[in-house]
C-alpha atoms as a PDB file:
ATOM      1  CA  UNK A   1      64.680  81.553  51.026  1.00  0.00           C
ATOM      2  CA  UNK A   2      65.962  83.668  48.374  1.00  0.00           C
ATOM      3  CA  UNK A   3      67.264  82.254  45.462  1.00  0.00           C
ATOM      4  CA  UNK A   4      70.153  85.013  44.269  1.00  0.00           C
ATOM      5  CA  UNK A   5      72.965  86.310  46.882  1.00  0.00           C
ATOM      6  CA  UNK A   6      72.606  88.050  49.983  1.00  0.00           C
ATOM      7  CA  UNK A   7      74.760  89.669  52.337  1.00  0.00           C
ATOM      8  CA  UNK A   8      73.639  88.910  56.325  1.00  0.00           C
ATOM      9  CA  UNK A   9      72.817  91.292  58.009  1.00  0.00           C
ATOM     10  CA  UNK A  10      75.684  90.038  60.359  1.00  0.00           C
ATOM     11  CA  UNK A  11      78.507  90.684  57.571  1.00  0.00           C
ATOM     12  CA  UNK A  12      76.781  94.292  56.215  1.00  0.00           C
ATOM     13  CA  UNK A  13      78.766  97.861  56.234  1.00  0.00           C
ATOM     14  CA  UNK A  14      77.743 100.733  57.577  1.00  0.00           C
ATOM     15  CA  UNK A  15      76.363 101.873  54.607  1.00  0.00           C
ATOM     16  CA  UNK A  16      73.676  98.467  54.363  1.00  0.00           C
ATOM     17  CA  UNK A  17      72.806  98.338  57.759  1.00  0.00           C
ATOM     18  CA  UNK A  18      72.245 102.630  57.209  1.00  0.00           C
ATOM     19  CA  UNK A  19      69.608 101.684  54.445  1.00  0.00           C
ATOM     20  CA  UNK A  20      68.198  98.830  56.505  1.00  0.00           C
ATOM     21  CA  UNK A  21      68.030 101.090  59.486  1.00  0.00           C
ATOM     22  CA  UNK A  22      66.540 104.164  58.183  1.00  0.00           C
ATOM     23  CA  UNK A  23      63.090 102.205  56.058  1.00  0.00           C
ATOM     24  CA  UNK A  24      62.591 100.274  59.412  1.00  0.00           C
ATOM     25  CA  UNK A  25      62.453 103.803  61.026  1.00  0.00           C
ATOM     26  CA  UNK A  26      59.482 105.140  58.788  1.00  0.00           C
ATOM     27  CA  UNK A  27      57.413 102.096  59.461  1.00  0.00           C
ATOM     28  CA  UNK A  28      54.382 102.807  62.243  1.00  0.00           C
ATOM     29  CA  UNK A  29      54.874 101.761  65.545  1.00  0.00           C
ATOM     30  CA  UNK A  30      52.573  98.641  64.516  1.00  0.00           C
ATOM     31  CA  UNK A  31      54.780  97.253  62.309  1.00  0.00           C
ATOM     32  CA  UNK A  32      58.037  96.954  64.559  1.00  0.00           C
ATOM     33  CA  UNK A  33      57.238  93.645  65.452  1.00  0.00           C
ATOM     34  CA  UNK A  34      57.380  91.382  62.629  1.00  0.00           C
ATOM     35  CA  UNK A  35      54.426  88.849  62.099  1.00  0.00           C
ATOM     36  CA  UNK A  36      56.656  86.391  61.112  1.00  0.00           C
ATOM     37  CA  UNK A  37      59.889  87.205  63.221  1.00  0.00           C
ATOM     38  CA  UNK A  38      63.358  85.974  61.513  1.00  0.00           C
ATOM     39  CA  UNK A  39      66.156  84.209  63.598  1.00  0.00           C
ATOM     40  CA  UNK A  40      69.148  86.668  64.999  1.00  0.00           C
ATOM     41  CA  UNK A  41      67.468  89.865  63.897  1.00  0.00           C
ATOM     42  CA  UNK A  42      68.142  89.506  59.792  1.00  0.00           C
ATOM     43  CA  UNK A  43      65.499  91.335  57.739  1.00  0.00           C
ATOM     44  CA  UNK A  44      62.723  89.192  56.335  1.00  0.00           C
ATOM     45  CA  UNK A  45      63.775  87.660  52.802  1.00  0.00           C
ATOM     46  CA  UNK A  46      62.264  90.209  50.363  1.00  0.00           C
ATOM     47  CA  UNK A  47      64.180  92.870  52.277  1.00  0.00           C
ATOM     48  CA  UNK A  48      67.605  91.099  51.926  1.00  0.00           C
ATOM     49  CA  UNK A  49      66.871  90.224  48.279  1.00  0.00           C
ATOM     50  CA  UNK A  50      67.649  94.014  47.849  1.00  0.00           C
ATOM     51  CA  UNK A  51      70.912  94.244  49.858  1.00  0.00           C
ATOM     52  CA  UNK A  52      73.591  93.912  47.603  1.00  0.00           C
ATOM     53  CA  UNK A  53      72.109  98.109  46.565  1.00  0.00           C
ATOM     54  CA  UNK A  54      71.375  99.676  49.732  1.00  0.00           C
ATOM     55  CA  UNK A  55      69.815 102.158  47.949  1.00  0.00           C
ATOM     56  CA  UNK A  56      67.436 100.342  46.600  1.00  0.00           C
ATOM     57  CA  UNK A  57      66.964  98.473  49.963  1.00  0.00           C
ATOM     58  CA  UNK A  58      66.014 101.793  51.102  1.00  0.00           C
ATOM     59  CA  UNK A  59      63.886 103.195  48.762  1.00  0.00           C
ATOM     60  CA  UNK A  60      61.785 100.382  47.840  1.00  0.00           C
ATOM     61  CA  UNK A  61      61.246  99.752  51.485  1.00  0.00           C
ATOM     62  CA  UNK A  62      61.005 103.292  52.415  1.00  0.00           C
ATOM     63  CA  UNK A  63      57.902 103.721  49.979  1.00  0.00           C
ATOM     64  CA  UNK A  64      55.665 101.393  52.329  1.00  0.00           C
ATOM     65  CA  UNK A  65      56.770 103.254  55.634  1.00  0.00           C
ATOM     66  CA  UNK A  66      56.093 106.499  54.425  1.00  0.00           C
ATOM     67  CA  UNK A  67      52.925 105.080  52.536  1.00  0.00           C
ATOM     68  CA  UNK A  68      51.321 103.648  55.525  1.00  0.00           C
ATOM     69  CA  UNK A  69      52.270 107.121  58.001  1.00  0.00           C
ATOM     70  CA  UNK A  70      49.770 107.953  60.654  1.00  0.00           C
ATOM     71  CA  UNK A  71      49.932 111.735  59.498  1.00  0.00           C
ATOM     72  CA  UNK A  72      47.850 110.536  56.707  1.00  0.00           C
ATOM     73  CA  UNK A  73      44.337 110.853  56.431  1.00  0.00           C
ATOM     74  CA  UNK A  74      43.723 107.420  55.707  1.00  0.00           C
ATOM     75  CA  UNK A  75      42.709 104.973  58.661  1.00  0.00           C
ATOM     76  CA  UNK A  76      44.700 101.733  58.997  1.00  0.00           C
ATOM     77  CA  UNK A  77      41.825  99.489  58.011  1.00  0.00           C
ATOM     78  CA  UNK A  78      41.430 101.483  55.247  1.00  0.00           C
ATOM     79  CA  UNK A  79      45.375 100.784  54.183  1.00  0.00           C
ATOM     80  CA  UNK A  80      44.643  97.289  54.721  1.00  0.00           C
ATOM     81  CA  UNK A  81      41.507  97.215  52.303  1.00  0.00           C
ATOM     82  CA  UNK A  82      42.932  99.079  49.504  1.00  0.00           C
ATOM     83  CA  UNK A  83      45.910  96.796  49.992  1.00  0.00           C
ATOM     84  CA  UNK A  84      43.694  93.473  49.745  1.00  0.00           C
ATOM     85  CA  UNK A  85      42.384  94.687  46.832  1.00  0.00           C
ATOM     86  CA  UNK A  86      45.687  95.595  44.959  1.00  0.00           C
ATOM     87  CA  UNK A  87      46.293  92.554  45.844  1.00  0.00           C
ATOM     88  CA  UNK A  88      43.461  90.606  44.765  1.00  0.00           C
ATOM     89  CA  UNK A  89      43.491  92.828  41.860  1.00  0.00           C
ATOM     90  CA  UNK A  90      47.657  91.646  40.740  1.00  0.00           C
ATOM     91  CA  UNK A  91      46.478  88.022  41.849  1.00  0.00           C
ATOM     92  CA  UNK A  92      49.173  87.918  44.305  1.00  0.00           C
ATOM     93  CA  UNK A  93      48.830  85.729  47.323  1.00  0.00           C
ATOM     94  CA  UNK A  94      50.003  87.830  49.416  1.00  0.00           C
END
């Protein structure tokens, strides 16, 4: 649960549900199904922390889609190691 406003995905304009839209449509095929699926179709929390600025919805979002494309050299276990060790790296628990 986020702790600062949101707008639901159920009362966004066109120009919200644009930015959600488009950075879900960069993401690999993998990643259309969400590990941890949220009720009615809303976007997972850190996504709707950023939807009072679609733009910055978008382009934060955006980043990991294009990021993690299959045109890229890199294999997807190899996106998921350097990720783990960001990760490990920043300390975060994620």
């Amino acid at each position: 649960m986020t702790w600062i406003t949101t707008v639901p995905l159920a009362d966004a304009d066109a120009t919200l549900r644009r930015a959600i839209e488009s950075q879900r449509a960069l993401y690999p095929a993998e990643y259309a199904t969400p590990v941890h699926p949220v009720a009615g179709g809303e976007t997972s929390e850190i996504v709707a922390s950023h939807s009072l600025i679609p733009d910055a919805l978008y382009h934060a979002f955006a980043t990991f889609g294009v990021l993690m494309s299959p045109d890229l050299p890199l294999s997807r276990r190899q996106h998921e190691m350097i990720t783990t060790m960001v990760s490990e790296t920043n300390r975060c628990k994620y």
